[in-house]
N, C-alpha and C. Protein backbone atom coordinates (compact mmCIF):
# COMPACT_ATOMS: atom_id res chain seq x y z
N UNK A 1 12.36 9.62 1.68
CA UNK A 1 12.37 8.70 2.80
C UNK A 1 13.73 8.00 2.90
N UNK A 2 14.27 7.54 1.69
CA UNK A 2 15.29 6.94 1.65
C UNK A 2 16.46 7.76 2.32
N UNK A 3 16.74 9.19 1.86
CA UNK A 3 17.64 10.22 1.80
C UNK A 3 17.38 10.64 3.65
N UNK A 4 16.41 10.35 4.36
CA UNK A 4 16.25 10.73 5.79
C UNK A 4 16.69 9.44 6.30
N UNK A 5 16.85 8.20 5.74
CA UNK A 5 16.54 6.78 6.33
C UNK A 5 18.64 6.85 6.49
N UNK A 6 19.39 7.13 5.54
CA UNK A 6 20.56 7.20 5.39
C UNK A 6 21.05 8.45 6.15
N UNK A 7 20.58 9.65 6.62
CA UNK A 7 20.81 10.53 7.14
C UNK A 7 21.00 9.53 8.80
N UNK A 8 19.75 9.65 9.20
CA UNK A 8 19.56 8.28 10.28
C UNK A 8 21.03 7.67 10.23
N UNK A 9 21.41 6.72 10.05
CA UNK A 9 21.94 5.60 9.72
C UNK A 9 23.88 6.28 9.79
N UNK A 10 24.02 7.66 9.46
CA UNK A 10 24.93 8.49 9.59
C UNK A 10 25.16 8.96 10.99
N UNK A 11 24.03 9.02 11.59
CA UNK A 11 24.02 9.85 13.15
C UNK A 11 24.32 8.88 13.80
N UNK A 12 24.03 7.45 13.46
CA UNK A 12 24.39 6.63 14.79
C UNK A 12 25.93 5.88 14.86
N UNK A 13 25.82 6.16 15.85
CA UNK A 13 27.79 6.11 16.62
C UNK A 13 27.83 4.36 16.54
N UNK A 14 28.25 3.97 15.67
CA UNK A 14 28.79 2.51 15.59
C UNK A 14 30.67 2.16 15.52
N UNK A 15 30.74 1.88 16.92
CA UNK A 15 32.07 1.51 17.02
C UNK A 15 33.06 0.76 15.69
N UNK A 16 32.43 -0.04 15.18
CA UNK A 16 32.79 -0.83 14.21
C UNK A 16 32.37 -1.24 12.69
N UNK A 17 31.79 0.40 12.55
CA UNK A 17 31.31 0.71 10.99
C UNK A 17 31.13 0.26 10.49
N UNK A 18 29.65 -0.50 11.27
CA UNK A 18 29.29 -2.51 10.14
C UNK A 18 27.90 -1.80 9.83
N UNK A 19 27.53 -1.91 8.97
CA UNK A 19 26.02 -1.75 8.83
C UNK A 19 25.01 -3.03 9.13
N UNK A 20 24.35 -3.28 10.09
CA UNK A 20 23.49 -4.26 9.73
C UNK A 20 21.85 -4.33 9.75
N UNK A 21 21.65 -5.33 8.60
CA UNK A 21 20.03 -5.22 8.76
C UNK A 21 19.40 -5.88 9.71
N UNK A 22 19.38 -5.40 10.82
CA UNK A 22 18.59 -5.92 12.12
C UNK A 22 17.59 -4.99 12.54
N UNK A 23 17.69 -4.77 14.04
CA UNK A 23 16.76 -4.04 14.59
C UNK A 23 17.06 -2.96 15.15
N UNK A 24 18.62 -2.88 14.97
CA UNK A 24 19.81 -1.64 15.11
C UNK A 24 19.35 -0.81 14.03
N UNK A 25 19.17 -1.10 13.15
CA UNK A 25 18.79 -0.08 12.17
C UNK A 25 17.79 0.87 11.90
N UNK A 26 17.70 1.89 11.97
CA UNK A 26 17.37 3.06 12.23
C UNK A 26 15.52 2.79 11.26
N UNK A 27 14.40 3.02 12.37
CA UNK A 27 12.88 2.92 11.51
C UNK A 27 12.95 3.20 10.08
N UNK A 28 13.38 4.66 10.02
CA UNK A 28 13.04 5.24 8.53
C UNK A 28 13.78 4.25 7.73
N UNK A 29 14.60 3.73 7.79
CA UNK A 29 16.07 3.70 6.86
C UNK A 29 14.97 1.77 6.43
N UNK A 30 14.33 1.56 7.48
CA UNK A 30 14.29 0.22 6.87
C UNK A 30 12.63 0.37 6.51
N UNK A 31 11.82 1.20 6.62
CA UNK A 31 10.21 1.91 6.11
C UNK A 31 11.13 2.37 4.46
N UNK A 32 11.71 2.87 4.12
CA UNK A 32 12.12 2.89 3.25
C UNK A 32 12.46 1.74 2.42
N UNK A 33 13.63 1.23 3.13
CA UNK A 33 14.06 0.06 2.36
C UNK A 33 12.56 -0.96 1.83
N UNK A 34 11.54 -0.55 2.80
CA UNK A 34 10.25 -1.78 2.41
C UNK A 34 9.49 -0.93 1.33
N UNK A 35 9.72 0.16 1.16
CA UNK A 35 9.00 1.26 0.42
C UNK A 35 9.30 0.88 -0.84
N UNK A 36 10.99 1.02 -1.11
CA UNK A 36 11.50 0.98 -2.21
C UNK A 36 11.56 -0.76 -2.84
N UNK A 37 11.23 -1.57 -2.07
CA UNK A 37 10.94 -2.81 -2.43
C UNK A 37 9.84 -3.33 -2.78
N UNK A 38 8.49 -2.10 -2.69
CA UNK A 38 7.26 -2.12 -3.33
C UNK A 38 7.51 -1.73 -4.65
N UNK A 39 8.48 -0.36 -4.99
CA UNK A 39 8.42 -0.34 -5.97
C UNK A 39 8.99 -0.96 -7.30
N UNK A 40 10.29 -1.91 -6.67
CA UNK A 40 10.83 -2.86 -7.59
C UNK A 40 9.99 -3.88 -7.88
N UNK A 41 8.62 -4.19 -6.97
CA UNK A 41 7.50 -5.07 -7.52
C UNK A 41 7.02 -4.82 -7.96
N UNK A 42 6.29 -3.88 -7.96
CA UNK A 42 5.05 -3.01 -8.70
C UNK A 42 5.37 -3.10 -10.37
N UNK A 43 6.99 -2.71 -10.62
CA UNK A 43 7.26 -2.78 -11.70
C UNK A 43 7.74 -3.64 -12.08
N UNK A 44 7.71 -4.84 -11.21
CA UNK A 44 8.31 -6.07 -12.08
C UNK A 44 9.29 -6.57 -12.15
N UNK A 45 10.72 -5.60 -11.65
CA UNK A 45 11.59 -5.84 -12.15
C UNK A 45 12.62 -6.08 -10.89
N UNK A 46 13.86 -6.79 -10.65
CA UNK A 46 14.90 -7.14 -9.77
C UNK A 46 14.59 -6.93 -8.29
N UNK A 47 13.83 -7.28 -7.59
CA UNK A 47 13.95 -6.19 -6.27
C UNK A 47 15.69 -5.85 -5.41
N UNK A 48 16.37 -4.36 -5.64
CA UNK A 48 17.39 -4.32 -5.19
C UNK A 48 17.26 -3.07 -3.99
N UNK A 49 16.12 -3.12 -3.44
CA UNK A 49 15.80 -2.37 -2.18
C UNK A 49 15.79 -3.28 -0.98
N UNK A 50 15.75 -4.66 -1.54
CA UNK A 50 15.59 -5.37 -0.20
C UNK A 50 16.76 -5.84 0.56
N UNK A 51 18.30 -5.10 -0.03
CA UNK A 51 19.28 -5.45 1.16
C UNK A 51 19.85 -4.25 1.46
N UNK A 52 20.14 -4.20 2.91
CA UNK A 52 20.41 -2.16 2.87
C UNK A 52 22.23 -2.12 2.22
N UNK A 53 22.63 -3.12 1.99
CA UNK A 53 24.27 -2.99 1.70
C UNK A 53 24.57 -2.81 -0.05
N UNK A 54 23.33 -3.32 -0.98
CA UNK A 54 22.89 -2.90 -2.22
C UNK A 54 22.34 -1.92 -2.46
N UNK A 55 21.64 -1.33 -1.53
CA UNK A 55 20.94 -0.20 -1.45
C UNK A 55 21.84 1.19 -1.44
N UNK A 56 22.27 1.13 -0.51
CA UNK A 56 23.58 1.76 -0.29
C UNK A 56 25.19 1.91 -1.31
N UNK A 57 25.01 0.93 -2.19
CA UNK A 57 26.20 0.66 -3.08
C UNK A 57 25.07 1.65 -4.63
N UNK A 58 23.95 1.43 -4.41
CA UNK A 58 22.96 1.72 -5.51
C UNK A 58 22.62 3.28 -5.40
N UNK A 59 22.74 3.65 -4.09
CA UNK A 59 23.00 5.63 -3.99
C UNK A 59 23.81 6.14 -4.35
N UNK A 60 25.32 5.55 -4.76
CA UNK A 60 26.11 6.35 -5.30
C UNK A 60 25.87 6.70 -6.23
N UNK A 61 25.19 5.89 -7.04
CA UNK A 61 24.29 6.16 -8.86
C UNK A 61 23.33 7.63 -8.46
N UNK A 62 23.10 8.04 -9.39
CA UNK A 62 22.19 8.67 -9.90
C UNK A 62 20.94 8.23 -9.93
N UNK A 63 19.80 8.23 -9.70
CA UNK A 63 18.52 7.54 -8.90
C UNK A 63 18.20 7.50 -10.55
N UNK A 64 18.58 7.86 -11.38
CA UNK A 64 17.67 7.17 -13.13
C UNK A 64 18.76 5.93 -13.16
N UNK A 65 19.60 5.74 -12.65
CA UNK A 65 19.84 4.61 -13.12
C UNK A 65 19.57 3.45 -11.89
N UNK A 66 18.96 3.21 -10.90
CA UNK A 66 18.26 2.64 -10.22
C UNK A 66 17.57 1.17 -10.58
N UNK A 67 17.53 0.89 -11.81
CA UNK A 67 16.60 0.40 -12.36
C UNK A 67 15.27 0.76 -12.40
N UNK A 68 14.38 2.03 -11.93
CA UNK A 68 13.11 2.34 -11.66
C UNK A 68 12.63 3.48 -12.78
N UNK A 69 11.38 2.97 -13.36
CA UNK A 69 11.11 3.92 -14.15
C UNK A 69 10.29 5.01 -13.84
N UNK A 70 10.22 5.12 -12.01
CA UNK A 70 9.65 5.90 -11.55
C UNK A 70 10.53 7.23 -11.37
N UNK A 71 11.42 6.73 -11.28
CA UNK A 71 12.98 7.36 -10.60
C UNK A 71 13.15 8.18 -12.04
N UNK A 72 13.44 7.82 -13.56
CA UNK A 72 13.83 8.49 -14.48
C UNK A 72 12.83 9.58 -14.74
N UNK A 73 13.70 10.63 -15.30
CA UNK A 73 12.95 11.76 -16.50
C UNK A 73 11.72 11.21 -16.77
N UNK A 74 10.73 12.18 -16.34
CA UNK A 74 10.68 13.70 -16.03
C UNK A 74 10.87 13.22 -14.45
N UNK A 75 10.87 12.49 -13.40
CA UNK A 75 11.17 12.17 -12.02
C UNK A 75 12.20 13.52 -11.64
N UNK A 76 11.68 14.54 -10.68
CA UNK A 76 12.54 15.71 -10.29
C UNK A 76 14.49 15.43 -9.53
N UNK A 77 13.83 14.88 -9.55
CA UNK A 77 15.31 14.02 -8.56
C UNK A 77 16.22 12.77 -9.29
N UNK A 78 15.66 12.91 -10.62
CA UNK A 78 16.42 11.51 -11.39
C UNK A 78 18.08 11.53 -11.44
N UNK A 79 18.90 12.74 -11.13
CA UNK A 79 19.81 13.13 -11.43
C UNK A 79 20.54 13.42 -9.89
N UNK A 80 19.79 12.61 -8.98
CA UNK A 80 20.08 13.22 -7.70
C UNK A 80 21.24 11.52 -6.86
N UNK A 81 22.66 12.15 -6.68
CA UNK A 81 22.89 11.02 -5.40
C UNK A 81 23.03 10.89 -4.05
N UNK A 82 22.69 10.19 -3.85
CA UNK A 82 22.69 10.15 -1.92
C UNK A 82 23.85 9.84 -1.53
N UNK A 83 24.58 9.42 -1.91
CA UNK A 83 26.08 8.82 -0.89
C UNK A 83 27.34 9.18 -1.79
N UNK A 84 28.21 9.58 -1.18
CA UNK A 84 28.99 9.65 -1.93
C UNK A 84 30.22 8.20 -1.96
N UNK A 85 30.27 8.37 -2.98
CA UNK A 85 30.84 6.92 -3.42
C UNK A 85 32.48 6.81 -2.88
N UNK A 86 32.98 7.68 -2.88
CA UNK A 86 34.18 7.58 -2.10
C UNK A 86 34.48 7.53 -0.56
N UNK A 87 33.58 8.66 0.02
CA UNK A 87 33.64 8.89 1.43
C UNK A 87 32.53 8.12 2.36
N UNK A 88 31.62 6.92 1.35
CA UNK A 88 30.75 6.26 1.88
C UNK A 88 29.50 6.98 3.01
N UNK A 89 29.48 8.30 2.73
CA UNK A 89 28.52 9.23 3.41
C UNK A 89 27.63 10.33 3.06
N UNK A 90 26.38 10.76 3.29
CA UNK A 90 25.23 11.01 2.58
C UNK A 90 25.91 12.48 1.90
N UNK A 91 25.35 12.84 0.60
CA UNK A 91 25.57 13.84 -0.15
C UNK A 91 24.91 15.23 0.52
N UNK A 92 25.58 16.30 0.17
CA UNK A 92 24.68 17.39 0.36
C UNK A 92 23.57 17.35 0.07
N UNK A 93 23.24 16.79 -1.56
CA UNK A 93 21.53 16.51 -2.13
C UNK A 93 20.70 15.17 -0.81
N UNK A 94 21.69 14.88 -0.32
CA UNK A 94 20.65 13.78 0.51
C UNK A 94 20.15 14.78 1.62
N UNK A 95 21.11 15.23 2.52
CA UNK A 95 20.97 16.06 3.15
C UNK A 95 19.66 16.79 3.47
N UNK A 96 19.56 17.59 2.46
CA UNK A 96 18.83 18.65 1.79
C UNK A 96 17.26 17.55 1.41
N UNK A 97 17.54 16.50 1.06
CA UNK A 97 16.44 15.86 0.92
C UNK A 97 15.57 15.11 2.06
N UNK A 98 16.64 14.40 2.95
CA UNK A 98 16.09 13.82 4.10
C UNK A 98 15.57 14.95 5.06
N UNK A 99 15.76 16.26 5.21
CA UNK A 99 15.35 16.91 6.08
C UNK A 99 14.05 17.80 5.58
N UNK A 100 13.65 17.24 4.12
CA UNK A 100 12.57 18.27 2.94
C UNK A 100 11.34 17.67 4.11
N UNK A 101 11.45 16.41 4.40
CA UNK A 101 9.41 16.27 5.06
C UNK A 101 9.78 14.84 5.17
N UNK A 102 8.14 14.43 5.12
CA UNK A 102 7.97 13.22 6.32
C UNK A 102 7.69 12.48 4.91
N UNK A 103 7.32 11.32 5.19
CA UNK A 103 6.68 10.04 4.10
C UNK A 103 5.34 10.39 3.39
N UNK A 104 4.98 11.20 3.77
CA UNK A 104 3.29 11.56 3.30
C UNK A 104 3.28 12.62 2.32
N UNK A 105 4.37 13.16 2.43
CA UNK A 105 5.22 14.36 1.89
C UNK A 105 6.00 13.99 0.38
N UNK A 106 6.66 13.25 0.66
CA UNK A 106 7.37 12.47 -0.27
C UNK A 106 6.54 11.17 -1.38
N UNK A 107 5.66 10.73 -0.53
CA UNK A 107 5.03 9.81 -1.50
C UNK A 107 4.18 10.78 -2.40
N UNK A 108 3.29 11.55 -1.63
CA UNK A 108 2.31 12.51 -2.52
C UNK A 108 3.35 13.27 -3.77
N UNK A 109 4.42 14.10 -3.37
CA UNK A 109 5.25 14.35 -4.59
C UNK A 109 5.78 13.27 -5.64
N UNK A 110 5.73 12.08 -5.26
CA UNK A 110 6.12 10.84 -6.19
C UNK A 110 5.18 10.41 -7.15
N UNK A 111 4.01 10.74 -6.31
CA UNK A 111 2.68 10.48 -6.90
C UNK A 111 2.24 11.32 -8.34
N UNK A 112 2.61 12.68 -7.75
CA UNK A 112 2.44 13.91 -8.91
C UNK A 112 3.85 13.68 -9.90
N UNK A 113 5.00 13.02 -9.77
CA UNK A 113 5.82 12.71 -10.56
C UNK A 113 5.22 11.50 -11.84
N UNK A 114 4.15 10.46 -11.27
CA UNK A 114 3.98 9.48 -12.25
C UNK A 114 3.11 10.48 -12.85
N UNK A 115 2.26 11.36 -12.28
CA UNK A 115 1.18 11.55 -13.17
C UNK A 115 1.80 12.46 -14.04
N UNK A 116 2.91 12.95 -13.96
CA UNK A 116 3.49 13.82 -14.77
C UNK A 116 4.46 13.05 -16.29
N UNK A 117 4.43 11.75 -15.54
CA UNK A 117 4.89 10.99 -16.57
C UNK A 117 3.83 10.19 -17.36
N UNK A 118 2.77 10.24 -16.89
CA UNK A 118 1.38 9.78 -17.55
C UNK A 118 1.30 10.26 -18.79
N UNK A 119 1.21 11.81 -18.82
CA UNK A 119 0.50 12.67 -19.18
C UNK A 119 2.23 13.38 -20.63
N UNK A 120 3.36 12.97 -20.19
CA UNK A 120 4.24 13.60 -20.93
C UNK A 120 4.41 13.20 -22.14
N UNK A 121 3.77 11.59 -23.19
CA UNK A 121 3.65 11.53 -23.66
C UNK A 121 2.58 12.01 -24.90
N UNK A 122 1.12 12.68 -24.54
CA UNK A 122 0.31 13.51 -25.04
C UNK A 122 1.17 14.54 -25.73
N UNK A 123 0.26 15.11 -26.63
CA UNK A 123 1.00 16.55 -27.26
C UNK A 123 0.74 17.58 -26.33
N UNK A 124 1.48 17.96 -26.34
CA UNK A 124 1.47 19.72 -25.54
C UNK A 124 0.18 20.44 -25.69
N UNK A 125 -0.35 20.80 -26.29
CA UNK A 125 -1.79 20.96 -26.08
C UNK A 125 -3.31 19.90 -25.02
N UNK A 126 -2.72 18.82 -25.32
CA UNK A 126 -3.58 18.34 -24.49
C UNK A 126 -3.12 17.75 -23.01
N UNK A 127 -2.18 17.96 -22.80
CA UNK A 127 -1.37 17.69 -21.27
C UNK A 127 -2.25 18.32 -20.08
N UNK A 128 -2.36 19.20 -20.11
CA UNK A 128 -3.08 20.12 -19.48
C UNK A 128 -4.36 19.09 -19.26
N UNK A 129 -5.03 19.10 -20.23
CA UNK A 129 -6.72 18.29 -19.75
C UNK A 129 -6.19 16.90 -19.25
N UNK A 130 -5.30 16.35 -19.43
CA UNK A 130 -5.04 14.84 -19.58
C UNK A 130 -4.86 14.53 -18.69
N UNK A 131 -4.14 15.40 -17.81
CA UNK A 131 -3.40 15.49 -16.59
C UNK A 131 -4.81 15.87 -15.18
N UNK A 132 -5.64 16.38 -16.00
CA UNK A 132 -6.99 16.87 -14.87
C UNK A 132 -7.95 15.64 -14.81
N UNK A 133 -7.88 14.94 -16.52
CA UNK A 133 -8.82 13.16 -16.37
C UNK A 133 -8.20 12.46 -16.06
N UNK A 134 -7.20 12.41 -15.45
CA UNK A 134 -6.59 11.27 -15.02
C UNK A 134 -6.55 10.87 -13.53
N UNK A 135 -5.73 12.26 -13.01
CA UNK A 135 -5.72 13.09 -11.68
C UNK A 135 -7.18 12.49 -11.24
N UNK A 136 -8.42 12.80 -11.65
CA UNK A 136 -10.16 12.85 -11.42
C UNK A 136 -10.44 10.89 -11.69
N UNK A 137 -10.21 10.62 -12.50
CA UNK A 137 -10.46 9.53 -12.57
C UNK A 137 -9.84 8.89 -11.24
N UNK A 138 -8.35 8.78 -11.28
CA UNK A 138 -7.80 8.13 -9.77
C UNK A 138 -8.32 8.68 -8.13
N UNK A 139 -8.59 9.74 -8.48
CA UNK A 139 -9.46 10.21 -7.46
C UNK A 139 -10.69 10.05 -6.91
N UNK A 140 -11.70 9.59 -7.85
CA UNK A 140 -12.71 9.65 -7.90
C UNK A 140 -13.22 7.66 -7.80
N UNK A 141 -12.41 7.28 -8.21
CA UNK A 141 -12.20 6.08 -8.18
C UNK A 141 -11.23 5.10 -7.62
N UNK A 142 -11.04 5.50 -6.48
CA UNK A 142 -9.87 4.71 -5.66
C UNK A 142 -10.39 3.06 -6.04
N UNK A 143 -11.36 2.52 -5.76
CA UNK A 143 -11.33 1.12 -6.46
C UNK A 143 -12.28 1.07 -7.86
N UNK A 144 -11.91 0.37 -8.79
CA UNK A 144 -12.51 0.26 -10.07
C UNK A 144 -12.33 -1.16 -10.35
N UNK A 145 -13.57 -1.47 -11.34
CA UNK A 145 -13.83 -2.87 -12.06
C UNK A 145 -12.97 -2.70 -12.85
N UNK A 146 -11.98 -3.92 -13.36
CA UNK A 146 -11.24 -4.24 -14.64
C UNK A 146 -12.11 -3.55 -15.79
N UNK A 147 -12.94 -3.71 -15.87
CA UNK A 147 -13.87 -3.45 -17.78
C UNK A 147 -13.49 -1.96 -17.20
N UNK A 148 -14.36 -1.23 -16.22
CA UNK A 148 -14.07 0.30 -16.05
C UNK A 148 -12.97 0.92 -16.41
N UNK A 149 -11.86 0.21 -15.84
CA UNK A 149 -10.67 0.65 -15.96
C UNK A 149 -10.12 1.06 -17.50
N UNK A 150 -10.07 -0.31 -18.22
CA UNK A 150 -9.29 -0.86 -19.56
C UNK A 150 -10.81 0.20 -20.28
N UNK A 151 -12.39 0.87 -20.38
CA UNK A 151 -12.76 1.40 -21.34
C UNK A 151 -12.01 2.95 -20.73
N UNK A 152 -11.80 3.27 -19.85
CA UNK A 152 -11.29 4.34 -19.71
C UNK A 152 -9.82 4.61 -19.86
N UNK A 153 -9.00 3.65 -20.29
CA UNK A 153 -7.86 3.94 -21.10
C UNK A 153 -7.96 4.21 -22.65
N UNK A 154 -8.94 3.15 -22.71
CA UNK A 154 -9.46 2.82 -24.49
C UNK A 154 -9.50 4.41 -24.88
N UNK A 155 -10.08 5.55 -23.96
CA UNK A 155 -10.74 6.72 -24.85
C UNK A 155 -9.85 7.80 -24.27
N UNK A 156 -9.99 8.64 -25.05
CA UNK A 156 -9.01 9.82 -24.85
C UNK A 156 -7.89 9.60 -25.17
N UNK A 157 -7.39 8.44 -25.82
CA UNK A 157 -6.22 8.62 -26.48
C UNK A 157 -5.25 8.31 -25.34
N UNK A 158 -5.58 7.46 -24.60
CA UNK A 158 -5.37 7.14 -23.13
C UNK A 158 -4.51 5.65 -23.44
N UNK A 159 -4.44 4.86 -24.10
CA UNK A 159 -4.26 3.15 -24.20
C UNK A 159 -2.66 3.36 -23.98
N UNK A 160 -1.74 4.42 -24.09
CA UNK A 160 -0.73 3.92 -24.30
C UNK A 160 0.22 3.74 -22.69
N UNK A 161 -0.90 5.00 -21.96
CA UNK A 161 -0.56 5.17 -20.92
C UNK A 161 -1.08 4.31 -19.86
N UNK A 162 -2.01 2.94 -20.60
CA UNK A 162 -2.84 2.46 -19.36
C UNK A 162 -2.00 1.92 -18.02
N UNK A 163 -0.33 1.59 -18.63
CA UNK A 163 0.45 0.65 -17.72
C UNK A 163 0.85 1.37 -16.46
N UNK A 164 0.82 2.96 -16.86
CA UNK A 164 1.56 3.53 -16.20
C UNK A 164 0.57 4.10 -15.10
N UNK A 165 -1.11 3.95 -15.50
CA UNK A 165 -1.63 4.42 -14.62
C UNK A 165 -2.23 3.40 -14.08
N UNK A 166 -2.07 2.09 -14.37
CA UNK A 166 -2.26 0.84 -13.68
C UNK A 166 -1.33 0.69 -12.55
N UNK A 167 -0.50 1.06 -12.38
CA UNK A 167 0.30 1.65 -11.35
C UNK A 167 -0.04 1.93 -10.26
N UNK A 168 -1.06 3.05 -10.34
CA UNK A 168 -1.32 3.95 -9.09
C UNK A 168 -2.55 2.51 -8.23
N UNK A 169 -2.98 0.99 -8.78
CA UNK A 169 -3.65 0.68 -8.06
C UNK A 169 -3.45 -0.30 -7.99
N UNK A 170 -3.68 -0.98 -6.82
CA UNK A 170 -3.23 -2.40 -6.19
C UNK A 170 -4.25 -3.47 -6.04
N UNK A 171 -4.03 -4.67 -5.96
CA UNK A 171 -4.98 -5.45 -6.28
C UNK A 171 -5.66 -5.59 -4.63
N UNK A 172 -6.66 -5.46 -4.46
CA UNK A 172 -7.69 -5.45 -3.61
C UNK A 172 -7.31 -7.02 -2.61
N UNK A 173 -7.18 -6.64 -1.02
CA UNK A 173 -6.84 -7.45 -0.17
C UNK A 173 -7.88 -8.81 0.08
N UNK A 174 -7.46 -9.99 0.51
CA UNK A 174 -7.75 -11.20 0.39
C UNK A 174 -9.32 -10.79 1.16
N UNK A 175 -8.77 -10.51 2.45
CA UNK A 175 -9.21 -10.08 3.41
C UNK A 175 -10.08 -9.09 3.24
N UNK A 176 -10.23 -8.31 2.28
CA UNK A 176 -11.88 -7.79 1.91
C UNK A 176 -12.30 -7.99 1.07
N UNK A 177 -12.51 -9.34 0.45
CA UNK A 177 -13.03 -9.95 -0.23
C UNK A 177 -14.56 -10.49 0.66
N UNK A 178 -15.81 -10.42 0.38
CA UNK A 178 -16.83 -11.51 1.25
C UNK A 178 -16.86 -12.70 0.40
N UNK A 179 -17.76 -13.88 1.60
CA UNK A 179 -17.49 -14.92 1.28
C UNK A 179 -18.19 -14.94 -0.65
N UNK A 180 -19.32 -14.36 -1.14
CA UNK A 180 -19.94 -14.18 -2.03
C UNK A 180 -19.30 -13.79 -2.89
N UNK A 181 -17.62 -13.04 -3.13
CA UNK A 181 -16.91 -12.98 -3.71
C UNK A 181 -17.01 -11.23 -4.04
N UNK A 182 -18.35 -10.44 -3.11
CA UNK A 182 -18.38 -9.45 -3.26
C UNK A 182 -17.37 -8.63 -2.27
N UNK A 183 -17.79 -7.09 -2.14
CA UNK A 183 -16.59 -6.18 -1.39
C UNK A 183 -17.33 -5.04 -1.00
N UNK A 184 -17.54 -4.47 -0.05
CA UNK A 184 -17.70 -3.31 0.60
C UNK A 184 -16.98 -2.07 0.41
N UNK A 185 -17.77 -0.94 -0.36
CA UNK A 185 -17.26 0.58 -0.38
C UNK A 185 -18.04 1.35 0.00
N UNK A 186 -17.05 2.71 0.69
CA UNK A 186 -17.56 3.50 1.41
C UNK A 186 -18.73 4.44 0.29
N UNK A 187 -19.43 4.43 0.88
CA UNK A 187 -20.52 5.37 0.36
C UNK A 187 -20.45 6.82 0.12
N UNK A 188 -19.83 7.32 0.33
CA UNK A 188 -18.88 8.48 0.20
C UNK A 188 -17.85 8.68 -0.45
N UNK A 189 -16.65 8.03 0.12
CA UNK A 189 -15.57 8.21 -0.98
C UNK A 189 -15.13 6.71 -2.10
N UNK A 190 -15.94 6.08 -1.95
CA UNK A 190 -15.53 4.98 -2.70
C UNK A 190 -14.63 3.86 -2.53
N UNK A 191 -14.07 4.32 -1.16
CA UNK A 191 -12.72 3.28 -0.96
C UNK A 191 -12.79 2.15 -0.42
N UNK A 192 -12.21 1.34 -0.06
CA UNK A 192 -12.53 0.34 1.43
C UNK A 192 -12.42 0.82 2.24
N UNK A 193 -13.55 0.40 3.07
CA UNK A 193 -13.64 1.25 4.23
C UNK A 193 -12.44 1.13 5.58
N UNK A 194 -11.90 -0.47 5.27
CA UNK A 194 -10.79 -0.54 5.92
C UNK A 194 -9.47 0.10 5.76
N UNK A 195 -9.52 0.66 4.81
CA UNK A 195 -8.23 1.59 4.05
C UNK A 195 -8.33 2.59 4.91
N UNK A 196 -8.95 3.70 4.98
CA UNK A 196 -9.45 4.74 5.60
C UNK A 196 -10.76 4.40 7.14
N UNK A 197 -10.46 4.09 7.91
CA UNK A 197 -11.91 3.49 8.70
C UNK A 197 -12.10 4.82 9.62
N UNK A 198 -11.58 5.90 9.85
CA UNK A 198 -12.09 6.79 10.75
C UNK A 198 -13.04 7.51 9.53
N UNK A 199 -12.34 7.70 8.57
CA UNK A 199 -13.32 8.60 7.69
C UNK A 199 -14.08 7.92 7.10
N UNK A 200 -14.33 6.72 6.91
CA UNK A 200 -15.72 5.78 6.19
C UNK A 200 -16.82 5.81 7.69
N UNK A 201 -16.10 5.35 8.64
CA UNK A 201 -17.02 4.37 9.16
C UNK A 201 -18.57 5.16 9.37
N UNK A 202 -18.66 6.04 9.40
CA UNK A 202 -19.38 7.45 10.05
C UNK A 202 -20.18 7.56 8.40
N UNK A 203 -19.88 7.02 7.21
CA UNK A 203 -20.30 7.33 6.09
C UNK A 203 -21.44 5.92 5.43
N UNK A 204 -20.83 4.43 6.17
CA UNK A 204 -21.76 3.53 5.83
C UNK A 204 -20.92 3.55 4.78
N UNK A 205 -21.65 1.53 4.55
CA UNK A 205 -20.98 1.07 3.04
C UNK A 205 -22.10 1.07 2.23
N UNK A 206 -21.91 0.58 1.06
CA UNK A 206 -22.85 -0.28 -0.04
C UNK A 206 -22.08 -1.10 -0.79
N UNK A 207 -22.66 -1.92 -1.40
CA UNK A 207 -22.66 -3.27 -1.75
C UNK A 207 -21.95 -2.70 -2.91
């Protein structure tokens, strides 16, 4: 997203080669910039996605050094830069990247990157299964109780990885909370039904 958001941001004819973060700035380039500022929260650490002129000084790097531990080894692209640092303009690898697919495209491969980092600490023999209970568990469980969660790290030899697959889930909106302190899931796939509402609504909740 980022690597299409800077592609963007290349095509447009600016008399006076200012970059600014307004409303001049190209959709993707700033859906990104909010993208990549989820993930400096998620993990806690500096958010340096939220100015596009840091952002941009931060592509000349190598995306492992990013600060993101999503971004490093085994991450397919950890070794990848977008701009080139001299000529202030997107790399062949950006190139090649911004034109790979859309956001749905890119997050789902990011997605199979953590779980690949889930799972890389296991021994080689058990990667394989670890990688299918984990995959199934997040699947199967788009929302989960705290106790659920933390006994299903506890087993399988799972505890070390709980942080990393605490990750894949977000804390449940104010706003679907009921007043009773309870929450509505789809009867079908488990989710909020407001997350997904064309494919719940037709399925009914339960309590």
């Amino acid at each position: 997203m980022l690597a299409g958001g800077l592609l963007d941001l290349a095509d447009v004819d600016r008399a006076d080669a200012t970059v600014r973060q307004d409303r001049t700035m190209p959709p993707r380039l700033r859906r990104a910039l909010s993208l990549l500022s989820g993930l400096y929260l998620a993990e806690g650490v500096d958010d340096l996605g939220c100015c596009v002129h840091e952002t941009m000084a931060m592509a000349a790097r190598p995306a492992r050094d990013w600060g993101l531990a999503a971004f490093r080894p085994p991450f397919i692209h950890a070794d990848v830069v977008l701009v080139d640092s001299g000529l202030g303009v997107p790399t062949d690898d950006c190139v090649e990247l911004g034109r790979a697919g859309g956001e749905t495209e890119i997050l789902q491969e990011l997605q199979h990157e953590r779980l690949r980092a889930v799972v890389a600490g296991f021994p080689a023999p058990r990667r394989k299964q670890a990688y299918s209970d984990v995959r199934e568990f997040i699947v199967r469980r788009p929302v989960v109780a705290i106790s659920d969660f933390k006994r299903f790290c506890a087993s399988g030899g799972r505890a070390a990885a709980s942080r990393t697959i605490e990750g894949f889930y977000r804390d449940i909106p104010a706003a679907a909370v009921w007043p009773d302190r309870s929450i509505k899931l789809c009867a079908g796939c488990g989710a909020l039904p407001a997350v997904r509402p064309r494919r719940c609504r037709p399925r009914g909740v339960v309590w």
